[in-house]
Protein backbone atom coordinates (compact mmCIF):
# COMPACT_ATOMS: atom_id res chain seq x y z
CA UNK A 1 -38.94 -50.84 -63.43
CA UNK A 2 -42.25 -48.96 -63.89
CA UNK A 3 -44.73 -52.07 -63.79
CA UNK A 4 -45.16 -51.51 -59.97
CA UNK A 5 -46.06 -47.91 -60.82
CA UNK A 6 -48.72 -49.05 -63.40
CA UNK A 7 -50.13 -51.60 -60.72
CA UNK A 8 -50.14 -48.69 -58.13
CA UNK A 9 -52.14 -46.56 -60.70
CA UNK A 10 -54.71 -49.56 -61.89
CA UNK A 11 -55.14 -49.94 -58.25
CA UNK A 12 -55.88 -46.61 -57.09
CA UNK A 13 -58.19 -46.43 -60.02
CA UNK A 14 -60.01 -49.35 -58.99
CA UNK A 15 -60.33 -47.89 -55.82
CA UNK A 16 -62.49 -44.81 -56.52
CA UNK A 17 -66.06 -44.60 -56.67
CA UNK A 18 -67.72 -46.16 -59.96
CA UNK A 19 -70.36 -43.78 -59.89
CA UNK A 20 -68.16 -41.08 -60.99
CA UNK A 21 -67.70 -40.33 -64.22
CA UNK A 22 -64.87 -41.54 -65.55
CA UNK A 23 -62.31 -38.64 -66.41
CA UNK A 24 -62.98 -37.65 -62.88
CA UNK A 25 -62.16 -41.38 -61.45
CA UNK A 26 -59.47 -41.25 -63.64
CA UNK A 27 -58.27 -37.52 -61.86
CA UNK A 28 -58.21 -38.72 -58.70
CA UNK A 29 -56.47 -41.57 -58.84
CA UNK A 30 -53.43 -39.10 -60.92
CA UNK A 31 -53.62 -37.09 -57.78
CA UNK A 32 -53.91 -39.34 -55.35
CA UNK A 33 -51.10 -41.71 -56.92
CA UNK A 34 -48.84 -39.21 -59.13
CA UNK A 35 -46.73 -37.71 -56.17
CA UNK A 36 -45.83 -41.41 -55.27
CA UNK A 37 -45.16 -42.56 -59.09
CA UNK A 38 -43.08 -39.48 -59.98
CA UNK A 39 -40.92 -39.86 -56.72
CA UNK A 40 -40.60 -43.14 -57.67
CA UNK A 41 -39.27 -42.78 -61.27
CA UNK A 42 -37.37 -39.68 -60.26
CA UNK A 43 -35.33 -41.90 -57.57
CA UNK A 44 -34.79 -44.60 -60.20
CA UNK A 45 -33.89 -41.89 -62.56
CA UNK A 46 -30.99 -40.58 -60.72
CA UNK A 47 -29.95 -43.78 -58.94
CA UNK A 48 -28.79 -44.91 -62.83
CA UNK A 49 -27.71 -41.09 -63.76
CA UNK A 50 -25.37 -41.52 -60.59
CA UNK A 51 -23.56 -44.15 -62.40
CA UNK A 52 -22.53 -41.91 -65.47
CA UNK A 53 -19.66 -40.95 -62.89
CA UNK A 54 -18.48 -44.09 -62.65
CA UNK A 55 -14.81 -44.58 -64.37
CA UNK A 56 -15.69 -47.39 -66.36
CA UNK A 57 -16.69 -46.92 -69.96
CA UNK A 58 -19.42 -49.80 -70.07
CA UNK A 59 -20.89 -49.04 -66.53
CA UNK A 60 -21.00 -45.08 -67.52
CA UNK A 61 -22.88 -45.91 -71.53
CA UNK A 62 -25.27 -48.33 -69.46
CA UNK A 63 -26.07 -45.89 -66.92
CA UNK A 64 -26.99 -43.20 -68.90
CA UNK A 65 -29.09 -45.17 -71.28
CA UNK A 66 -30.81 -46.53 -68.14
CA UNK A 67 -31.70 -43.06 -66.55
CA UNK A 68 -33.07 -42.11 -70.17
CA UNK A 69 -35.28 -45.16 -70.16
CA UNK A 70 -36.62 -45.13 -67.13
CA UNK A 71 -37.50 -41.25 -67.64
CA UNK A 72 -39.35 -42.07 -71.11
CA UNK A 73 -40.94 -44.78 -69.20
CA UNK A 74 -42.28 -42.34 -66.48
CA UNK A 75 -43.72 -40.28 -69.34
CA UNK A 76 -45.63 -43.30 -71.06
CA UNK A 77 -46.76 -44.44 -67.85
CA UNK A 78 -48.38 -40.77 -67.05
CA UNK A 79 -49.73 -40.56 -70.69
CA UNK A 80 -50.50 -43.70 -72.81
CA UNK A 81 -50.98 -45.89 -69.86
CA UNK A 82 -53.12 -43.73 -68.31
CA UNK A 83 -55.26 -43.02 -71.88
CA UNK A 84 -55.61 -47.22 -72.13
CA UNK A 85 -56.64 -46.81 -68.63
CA UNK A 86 -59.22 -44.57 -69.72
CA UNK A 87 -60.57 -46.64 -72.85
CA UNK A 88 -61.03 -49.35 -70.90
CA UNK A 89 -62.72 -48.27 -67.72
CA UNK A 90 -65.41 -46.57 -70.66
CA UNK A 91 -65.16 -50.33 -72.15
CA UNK A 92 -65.99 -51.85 -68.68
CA UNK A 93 -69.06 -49.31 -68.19
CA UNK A 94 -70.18 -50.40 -71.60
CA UNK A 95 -70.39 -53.81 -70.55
CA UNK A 96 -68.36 -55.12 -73.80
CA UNK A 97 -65.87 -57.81 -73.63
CA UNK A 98 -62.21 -57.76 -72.76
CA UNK A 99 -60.58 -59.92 -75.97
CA UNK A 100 -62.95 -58.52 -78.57
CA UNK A 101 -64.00 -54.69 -77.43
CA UNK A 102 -66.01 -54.13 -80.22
CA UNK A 103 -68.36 -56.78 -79.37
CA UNK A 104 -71.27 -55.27 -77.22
């Protein structure tokens, strides 16, 4: 749940032209991904807050801590993913390494 919507958004990103500047690439891939990432999460979201109405007491607690997760998720995956996205697309147009950044 939620790492195929981080490889859909690394993907997308990697897709755009690396002659933009990177905000922009970064832009476009949000708008050409985010409709399909938040329809995903928002399906996932209410498949689990369906089972709140189950009768069982176990099955309903899961459920709803589920749907909650999954939502949080969604919001990391939209903000801090997408800000380590960021950091290191400018790392890769630096030219530094990938196990010691500061290294140029």
């Amino acid at each position: 749940i939620g790492v195929d919507n981080m490889c859909i958004l690394a993907h997308t990103l990697q897709c755009q032209d690396v002659n933009l500047a990177v905000p922009i690439r970064i832009g476009n891939a949000l708008s050409s991904a985010g409709p399909s990432i938040t329809l995903a999460a928002t399906a996932e979201v209410l498949a689990f807050l369906a089972g709140v109405f189950t009768g069982m007491p176990a099955c309903t607690t899961f459920a709803l801590f589920a749907g909650i997760t999954v939502l949080i998720d969604y919001i990391f995956q939209v903000t801090a993913f997408v800000a380590m996205l960021k950091i290191d697309e400018q790392r890769i147009r630096d030219s530094r390494m990938d196990c010691i950044p500061c290294v140029p």
